[in-house]
N, C-alpha and C. Protein backbone atom coordinates (compact mmCIF):
# COMPACT_ATOMS: atom_id res chain seq x y z
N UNK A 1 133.95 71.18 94.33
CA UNK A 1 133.37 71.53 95.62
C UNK A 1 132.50 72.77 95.52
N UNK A 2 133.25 73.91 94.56
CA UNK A 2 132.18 75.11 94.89
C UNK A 2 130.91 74.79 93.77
N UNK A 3 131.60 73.99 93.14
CA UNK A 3 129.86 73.40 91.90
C UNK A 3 128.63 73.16 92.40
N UNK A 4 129.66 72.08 93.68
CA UNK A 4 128.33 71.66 94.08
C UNK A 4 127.49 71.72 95.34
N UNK A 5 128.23 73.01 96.10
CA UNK A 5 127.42 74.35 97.04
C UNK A 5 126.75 74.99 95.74
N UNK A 6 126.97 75.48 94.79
CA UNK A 6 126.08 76.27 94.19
C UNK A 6 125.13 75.44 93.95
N UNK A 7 125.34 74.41 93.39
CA UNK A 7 123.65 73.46 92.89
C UNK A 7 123.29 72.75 94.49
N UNK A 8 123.71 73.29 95.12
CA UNK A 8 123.07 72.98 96.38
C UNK A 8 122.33 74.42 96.91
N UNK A 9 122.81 75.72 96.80
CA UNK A 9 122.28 76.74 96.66
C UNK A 9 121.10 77.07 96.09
N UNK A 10 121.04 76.78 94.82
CA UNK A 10 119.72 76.69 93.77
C UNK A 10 118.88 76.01 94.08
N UNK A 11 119.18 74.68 94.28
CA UNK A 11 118.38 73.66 94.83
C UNK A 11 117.15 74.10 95.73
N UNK A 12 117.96 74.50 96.81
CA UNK A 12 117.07 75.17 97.63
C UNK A 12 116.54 76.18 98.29
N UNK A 13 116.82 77.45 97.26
CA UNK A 13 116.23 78.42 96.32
C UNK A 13 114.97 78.03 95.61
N UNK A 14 115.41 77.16 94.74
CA UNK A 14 114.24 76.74 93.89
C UNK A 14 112.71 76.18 94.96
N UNK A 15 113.70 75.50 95.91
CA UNK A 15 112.05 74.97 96.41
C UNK A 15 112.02 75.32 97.35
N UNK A 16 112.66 76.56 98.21
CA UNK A 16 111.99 77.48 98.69
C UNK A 16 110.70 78.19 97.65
N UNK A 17 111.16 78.77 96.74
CA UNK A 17 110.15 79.54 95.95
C UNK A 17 108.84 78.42 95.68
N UNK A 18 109.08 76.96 95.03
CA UNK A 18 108.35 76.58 94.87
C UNK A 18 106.96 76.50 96.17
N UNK A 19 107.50 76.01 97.29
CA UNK A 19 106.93 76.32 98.87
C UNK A 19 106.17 77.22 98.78
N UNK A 20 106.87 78.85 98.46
CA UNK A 20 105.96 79.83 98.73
C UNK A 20 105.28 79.75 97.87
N UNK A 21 105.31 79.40 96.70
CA UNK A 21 104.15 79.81 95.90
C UNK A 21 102.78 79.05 95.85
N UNK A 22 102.60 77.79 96.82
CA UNK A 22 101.67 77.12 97.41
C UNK A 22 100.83 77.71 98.59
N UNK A 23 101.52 78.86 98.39
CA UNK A 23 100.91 79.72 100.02
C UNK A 23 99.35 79.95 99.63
N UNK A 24 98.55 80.13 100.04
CA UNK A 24 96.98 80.34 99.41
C UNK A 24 95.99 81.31 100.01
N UNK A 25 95.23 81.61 99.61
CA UNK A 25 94.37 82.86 100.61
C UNK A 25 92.99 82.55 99.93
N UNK A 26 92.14 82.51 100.77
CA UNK A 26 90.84 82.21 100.26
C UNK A 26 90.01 82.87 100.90
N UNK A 27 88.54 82.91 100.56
CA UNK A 27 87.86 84.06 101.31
C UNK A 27 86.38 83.35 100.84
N UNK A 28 85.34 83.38 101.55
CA UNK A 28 83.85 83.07 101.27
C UNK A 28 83.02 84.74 101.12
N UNK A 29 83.89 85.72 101.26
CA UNK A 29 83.27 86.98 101.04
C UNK A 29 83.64 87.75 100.00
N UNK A 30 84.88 87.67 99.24
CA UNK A 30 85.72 88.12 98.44
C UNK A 30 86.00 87.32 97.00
N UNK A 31 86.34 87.70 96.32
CA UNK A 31 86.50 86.69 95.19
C UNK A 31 87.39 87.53 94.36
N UNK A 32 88.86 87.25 93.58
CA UNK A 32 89.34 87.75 92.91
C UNK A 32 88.93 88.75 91.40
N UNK A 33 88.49 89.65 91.17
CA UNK A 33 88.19 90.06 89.97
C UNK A 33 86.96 90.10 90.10
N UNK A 34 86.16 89.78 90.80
CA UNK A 34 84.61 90.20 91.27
C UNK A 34 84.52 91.93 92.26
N UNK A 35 82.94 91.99 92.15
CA UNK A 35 82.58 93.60 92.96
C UNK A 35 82.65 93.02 94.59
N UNK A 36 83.14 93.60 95.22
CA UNK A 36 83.05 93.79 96.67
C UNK A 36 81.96 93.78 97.14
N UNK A 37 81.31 92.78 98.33
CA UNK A 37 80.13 92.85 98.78
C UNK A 37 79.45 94.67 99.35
N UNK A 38 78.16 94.61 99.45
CA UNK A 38 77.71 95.74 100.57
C UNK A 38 78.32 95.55 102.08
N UNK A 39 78.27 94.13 102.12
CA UNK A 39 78.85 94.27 103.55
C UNK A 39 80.42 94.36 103.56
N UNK A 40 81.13 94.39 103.09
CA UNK A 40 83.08 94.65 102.94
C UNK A 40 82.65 96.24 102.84
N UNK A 41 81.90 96.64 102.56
CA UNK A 41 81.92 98.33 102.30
C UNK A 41 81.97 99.33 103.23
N UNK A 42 82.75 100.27 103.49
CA UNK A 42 83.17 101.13 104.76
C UNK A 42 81.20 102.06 104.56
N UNK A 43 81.37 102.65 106.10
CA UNK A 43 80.22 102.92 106.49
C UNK A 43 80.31 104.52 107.28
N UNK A 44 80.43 105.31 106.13
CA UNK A 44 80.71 106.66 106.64
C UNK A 44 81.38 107.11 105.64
N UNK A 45 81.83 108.90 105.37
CA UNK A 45 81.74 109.35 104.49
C UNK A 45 81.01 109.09 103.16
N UNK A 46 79.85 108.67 103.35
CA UNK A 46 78.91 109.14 102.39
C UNK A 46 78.78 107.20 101.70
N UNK A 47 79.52 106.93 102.50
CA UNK A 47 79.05 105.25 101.92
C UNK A 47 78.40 104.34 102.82
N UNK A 48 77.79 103.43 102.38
CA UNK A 48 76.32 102.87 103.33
C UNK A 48 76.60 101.32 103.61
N UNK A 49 77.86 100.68 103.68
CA UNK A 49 78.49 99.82 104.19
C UNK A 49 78.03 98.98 105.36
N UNK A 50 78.08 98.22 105.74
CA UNK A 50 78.41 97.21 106.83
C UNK A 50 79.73 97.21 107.24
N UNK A 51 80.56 97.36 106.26
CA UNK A 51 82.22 97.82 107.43
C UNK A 51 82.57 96.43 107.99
N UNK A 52 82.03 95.41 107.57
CA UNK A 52 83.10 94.25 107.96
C UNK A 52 84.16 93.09 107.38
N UNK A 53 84.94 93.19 107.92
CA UNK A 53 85.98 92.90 107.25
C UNK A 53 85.66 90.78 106.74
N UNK A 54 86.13 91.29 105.86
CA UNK A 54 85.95 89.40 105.21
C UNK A 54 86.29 88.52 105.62
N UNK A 55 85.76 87.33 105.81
CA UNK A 55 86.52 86.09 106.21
C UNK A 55 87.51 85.75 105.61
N UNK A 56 88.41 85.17 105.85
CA UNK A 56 89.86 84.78 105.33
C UNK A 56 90.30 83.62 105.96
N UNK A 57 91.08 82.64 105.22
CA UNK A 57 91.86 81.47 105.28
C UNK A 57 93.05 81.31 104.53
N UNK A 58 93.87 81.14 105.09
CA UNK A 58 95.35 80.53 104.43
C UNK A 58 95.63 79.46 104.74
N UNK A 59 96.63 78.76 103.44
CA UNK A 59 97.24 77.65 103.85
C UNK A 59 98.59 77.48 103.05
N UNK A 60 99.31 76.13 103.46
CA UNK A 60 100.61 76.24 102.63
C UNK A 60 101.72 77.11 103.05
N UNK A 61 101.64 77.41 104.37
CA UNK A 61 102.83 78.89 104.38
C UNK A 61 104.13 77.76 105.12
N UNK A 62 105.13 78.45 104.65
CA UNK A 62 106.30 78.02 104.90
C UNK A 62 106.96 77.47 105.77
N UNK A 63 107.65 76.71 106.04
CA UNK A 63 107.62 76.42 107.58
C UNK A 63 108.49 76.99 108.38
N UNK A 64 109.48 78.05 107.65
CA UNK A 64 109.93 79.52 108.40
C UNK A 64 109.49 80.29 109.44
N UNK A 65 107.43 80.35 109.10
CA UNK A 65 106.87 81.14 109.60
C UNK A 65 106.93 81.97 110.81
N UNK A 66 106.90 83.05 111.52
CA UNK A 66 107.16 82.85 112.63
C UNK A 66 105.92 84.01 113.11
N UNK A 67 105.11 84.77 111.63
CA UNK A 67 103.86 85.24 111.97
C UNK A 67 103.43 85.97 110.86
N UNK A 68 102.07 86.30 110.76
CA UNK A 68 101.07 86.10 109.31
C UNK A 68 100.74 88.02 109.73
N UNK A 69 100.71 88.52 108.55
CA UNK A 69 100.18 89.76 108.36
C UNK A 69 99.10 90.02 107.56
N UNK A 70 98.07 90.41 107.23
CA UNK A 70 96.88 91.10 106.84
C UNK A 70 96.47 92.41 106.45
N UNK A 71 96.83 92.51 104.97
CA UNK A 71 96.40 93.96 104.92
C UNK A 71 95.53 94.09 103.36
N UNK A 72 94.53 95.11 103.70
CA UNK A 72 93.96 95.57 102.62
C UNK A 72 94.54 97.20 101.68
N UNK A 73 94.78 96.94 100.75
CA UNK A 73 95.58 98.24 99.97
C UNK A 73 94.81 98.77 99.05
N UNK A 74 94.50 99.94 98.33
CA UNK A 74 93.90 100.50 97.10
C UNK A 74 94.91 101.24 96.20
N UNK A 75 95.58 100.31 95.74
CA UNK A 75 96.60 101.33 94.96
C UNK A 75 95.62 102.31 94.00
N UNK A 76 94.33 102.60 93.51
CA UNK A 76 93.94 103.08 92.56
C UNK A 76 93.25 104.26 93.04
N UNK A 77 93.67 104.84 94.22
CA UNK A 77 93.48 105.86 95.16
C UNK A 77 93.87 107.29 94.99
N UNK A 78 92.88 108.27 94.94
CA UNK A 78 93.22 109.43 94.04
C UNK A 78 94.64 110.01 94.69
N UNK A 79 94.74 109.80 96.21
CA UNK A 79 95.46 110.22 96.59
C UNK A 79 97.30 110.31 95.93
N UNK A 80 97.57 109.35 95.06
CA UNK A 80 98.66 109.18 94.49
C UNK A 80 99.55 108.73 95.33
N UNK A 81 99.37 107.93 96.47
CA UNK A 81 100.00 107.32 97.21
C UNK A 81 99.26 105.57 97.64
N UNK A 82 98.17 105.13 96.79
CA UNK A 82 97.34 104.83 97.57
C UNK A 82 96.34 104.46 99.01
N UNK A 83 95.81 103.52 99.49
CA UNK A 83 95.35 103.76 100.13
C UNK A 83 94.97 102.64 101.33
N UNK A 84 95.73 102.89 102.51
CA UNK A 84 95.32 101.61 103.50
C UNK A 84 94.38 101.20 104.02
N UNK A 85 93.45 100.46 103.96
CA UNK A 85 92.35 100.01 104.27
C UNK A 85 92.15 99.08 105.56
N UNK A 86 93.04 98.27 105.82
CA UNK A 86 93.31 97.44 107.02
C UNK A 86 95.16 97.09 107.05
N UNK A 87 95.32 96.99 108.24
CA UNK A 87 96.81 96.08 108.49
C UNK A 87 96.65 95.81 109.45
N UNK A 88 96.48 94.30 110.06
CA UNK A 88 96.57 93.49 110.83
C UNK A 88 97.93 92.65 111.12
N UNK A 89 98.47 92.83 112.03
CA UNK A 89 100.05 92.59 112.06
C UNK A 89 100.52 91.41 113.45
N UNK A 90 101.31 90.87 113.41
CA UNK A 90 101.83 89.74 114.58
C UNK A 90 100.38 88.69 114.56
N UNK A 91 99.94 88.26 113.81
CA UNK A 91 99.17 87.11 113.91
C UNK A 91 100.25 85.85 114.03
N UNK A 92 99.68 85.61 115.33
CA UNK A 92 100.56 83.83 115.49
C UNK A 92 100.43 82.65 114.04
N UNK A 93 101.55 82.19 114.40
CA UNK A 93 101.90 81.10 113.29
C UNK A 93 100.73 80.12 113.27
N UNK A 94 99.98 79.81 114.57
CA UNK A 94 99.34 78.67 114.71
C UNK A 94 97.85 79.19 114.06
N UNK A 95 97.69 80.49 113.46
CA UNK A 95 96.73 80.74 112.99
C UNK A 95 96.61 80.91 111.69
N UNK A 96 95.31 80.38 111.19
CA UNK A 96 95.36 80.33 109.55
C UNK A 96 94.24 80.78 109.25
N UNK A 97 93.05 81.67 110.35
CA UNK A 97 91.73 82.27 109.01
C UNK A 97 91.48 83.09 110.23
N UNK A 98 90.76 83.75 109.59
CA UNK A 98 89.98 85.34 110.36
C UNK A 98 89.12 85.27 110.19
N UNK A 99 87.68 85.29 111.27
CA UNK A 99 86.27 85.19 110.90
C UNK A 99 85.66 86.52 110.53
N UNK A 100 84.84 86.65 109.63
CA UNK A 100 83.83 87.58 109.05
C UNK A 100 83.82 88.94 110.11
N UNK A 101 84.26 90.09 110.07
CA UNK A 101 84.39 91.07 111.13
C UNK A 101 85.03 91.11 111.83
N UNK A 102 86.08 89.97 111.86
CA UNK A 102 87.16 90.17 112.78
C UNK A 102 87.76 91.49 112.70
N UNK A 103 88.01 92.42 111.90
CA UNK A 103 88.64 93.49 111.40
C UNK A 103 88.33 94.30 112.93
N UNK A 104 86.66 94.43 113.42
CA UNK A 104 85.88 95.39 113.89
C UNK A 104 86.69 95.37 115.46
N UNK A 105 87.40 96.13 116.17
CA UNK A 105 88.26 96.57 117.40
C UNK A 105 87.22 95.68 118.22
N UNK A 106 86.43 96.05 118.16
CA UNK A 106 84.91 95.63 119.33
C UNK A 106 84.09 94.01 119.03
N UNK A 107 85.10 93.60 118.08
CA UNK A 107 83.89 92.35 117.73
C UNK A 107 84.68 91.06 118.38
N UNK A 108 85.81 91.24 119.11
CA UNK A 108 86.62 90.31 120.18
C UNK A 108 87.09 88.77 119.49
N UNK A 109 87.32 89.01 118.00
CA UNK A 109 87.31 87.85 117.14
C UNK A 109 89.08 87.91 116.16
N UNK A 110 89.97 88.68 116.69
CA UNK A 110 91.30 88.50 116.69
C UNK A 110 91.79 87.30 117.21
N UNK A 111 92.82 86.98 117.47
CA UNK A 111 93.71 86.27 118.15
C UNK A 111 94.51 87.32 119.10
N UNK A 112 94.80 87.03 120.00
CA UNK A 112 95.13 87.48 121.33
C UNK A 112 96.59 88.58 120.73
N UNK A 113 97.91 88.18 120.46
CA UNK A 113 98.78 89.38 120.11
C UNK A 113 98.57 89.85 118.91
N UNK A 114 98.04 89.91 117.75
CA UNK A 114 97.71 90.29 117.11
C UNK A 114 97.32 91.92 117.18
N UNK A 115 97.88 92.94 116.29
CA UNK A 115 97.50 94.54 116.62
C UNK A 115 96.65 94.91 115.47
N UNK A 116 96.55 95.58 115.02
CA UNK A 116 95.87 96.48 114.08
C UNK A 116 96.74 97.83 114.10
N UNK A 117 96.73 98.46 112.79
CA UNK A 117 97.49 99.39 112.52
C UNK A 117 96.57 100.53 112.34
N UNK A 118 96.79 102.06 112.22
CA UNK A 118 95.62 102.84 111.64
C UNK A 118 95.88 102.79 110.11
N UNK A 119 94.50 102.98 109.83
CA UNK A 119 93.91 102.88 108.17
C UNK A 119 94.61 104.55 107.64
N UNK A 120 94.44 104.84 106.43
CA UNK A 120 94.57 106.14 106.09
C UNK A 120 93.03 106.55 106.13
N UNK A 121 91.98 105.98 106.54
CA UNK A 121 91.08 106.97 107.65
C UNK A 121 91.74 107.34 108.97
N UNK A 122 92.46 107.16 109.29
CA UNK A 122 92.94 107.61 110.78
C UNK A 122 91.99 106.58 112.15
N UNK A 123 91.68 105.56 111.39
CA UNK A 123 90.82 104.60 112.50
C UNK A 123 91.92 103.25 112.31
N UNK A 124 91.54 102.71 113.28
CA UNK A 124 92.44 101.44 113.75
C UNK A 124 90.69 100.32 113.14
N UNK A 125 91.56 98.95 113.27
CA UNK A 125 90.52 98.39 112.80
C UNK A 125 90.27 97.90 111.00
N UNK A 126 89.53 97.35 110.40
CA UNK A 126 88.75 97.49 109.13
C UNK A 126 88.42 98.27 108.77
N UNK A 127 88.64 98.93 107.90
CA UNK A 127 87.77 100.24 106.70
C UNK A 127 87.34 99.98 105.25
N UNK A 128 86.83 99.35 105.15
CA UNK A 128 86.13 99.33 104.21
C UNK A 128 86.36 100.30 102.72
N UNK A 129 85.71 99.49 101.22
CA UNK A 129 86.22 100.04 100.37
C UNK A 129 84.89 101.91 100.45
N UNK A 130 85.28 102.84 99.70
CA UNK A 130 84.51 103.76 99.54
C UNK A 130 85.03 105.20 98.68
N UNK A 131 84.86 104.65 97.87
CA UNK A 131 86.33 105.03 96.62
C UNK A 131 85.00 106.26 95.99
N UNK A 132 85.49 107.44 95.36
CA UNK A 132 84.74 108.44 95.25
C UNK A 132 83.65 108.17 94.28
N UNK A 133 82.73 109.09 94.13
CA UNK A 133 81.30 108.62 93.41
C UNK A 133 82.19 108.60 91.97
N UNK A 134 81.44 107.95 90.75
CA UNK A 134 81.62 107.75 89.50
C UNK A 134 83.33 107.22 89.07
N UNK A 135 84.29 107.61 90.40
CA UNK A 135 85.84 106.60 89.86
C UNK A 135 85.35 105.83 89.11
N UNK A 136 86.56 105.16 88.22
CA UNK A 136 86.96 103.91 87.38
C UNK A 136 86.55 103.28 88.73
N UNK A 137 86.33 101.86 88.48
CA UNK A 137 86.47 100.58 89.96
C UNK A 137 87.71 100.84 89.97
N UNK A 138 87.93 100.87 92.09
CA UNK A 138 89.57 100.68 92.11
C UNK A 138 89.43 99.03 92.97
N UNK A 139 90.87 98.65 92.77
CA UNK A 139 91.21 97.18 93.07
C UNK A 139 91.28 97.64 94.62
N UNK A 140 90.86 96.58 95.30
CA UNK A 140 91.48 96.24 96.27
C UNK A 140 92.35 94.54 96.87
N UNK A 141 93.42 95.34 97.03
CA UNK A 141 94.32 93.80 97.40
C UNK A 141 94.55 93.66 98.76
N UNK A 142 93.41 92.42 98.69
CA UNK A 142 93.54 91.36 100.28
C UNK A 142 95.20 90.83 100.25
N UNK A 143 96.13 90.81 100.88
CA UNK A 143 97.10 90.12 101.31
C UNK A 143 97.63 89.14 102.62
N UNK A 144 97.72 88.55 102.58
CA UNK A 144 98.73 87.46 104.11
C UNK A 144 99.53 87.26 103.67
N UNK A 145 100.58 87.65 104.17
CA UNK A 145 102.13 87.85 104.57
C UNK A 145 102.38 86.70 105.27
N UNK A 146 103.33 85.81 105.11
CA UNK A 146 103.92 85.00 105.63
C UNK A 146 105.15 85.82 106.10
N UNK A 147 105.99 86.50 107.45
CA UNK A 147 107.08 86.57 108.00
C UNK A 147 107.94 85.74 109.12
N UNK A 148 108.96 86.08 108.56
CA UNK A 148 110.23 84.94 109.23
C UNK A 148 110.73 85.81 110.57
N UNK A 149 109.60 86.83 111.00
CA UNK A 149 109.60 87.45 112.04
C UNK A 149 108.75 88.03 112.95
N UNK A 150 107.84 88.63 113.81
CA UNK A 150 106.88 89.73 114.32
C UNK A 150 107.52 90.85 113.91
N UNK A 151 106.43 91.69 113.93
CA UNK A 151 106.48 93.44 113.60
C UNK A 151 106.85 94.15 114.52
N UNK A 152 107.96 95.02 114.67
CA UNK A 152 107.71 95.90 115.74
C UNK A 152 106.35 97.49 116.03
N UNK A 153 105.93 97.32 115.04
CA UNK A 153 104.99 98.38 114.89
C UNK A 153 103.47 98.64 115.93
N UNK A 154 103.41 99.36 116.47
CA UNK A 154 102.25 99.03 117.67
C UNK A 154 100.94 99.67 116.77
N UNK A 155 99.85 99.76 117.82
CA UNK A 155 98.80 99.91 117.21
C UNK A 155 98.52 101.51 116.46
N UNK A 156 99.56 102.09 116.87
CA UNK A 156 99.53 103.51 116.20
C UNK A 156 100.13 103.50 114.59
N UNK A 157 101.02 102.52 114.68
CA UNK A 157 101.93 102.55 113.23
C UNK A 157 100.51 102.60 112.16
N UNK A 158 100.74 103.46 111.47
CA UNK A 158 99.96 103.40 109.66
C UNK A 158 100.78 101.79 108.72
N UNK A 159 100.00 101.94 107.41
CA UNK A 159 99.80 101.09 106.91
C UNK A 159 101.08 101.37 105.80
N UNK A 160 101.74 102.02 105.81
CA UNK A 160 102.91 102.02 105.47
C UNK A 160 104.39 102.01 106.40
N UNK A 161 104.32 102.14 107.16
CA UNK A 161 105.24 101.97 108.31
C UNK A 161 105.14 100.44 108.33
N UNK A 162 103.75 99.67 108.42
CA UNK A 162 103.58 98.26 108.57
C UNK A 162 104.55 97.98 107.16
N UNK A 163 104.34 98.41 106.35
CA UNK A 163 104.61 97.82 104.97
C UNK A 163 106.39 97.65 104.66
N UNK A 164 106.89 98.77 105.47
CA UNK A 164 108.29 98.79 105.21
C UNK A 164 108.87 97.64 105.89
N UNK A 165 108.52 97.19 107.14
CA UNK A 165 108.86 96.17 107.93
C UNK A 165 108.40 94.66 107.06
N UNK A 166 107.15 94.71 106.49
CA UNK A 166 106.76 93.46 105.69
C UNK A 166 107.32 93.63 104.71
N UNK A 167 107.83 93.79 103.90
CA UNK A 167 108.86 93.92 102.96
C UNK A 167 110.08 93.30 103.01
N UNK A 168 110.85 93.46 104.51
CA UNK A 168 112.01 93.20 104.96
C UNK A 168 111.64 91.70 105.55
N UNK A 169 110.50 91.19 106.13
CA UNK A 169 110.45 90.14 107.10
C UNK A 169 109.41 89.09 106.07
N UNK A 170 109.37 89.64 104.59
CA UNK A 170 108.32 88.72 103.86
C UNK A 170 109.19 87.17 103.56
N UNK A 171 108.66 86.09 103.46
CA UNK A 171 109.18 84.83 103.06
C UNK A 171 107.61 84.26 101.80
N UNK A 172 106.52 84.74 102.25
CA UNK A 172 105.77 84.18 101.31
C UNK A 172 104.35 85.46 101.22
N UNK A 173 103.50 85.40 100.15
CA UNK A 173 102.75 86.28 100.17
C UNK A 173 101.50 85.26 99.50
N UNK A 174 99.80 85.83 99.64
CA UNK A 174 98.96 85.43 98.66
C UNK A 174 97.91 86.59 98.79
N UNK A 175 96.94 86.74 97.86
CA UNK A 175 96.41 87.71 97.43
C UNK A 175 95.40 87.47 96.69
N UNK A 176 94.03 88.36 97.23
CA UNK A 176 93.04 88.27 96.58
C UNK A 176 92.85 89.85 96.42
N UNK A 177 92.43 90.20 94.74
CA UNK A 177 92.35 91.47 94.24
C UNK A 177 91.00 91.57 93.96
N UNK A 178 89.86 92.10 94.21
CA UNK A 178 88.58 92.24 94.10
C UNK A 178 88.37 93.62 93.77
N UNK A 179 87.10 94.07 93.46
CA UNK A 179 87.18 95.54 93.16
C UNK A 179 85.75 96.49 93.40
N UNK A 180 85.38 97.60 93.60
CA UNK A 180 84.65 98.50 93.83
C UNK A 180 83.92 99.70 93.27
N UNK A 181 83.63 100.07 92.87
CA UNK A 181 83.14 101.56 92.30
C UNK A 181 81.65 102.01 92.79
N UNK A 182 81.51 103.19 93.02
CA UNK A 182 80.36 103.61 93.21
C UNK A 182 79.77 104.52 92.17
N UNK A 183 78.39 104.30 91.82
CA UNK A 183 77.72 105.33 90.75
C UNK A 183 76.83 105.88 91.65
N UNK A 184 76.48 105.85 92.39
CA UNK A 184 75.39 106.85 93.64
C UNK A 184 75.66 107.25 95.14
N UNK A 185 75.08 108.30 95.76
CA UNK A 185 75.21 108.19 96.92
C UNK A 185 74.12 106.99 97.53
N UNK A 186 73.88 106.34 96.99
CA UNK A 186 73.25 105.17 98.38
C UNK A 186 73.81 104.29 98.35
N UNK A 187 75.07 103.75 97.83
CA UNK A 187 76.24 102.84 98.08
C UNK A 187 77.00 102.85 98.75
């Protein structure tokens, strides 16, 4: 009897994991291991950006779901903590892509409960990459979070406060890592 709860355990373990790992993230602006467009590029402190956030699509998420998270990260951030770029949080289950600038507070192209978190610019919204003149390229990682819950975090929470809660409420993840560097000020 307890044999065969455990291989009933594994069982579906196993294809849980298998499930999530069908989860997918795609982007027509982004591309894994490629440079970041001019337009994904933040537009201030000294960088000459368009500031809008990428289109995005998922598919495959679990059927747990109960809401999709969005965030852009720079772990390669001098700061030694890295660096939040976007967190988009409580996206409904019934949603699976974000159009081109949705990021922008003012561009009315969210889904209705859906919040935004502040960036470590201290702005709510998309921020764009703008990583110091001559850095190594730092990565940036697009993520959607599949959670088996909503966030309690409102639009003030930072992008680590978001993160402690997605951590706890993750069931599936996918990820696109793209990257940046600047050699001039007219980038």
């Amino acid at each position: 009897m307890i044999k065969n709860i455990l291989i009933l355990i594994i069982l579906a373990v196993f294809s849980l994991n298998t499930y999530a790992n069908n989860f997918q993230l795609l982007s027509v602006n982004i591309t894994s291991g490629k440079e970041i467009s001019h337009a994904q590029v933040f537009n201030g402190l000294g960088c000459h950006g368009l500031n809008m956030s990428p289109q995005l699509s998922w598919s495959n998420a679990p059927t747990s779901t109960k809401s999709f998270v969005v965030t852009m990260y720079d772990p390669d951030a001098s700061s030694g903590k890295g660096w939040w770029h976007w967190v988009l949080f409580n996206i409904p289950v019934n949603v699976n892509h974000l159009d081109e600038n949705a990021g922008n507070p003012q561009s009315g192209k969210l889904p209705a409960s859906a919040l935004q978190g502040k960036t470590d610019f201290g702005l709510n919204g998309y921020n764009g990459p703008c990583p110091p003149i001559g850095d190594k390229p730092h990565r940036y990682i697009v993520t959607v979070y599949a959670l088996n819950n909503t966030l309690p975090p409102d639009a003030k929470s930072s992008g680590e406060l978001a993160d402690s809660y997605i951590q706890k409420y993750k069931i599936a993840s996918a990820s696109i890592i793209a990257v940046y560097h600047r050699e001039s000020l007219t980038q």
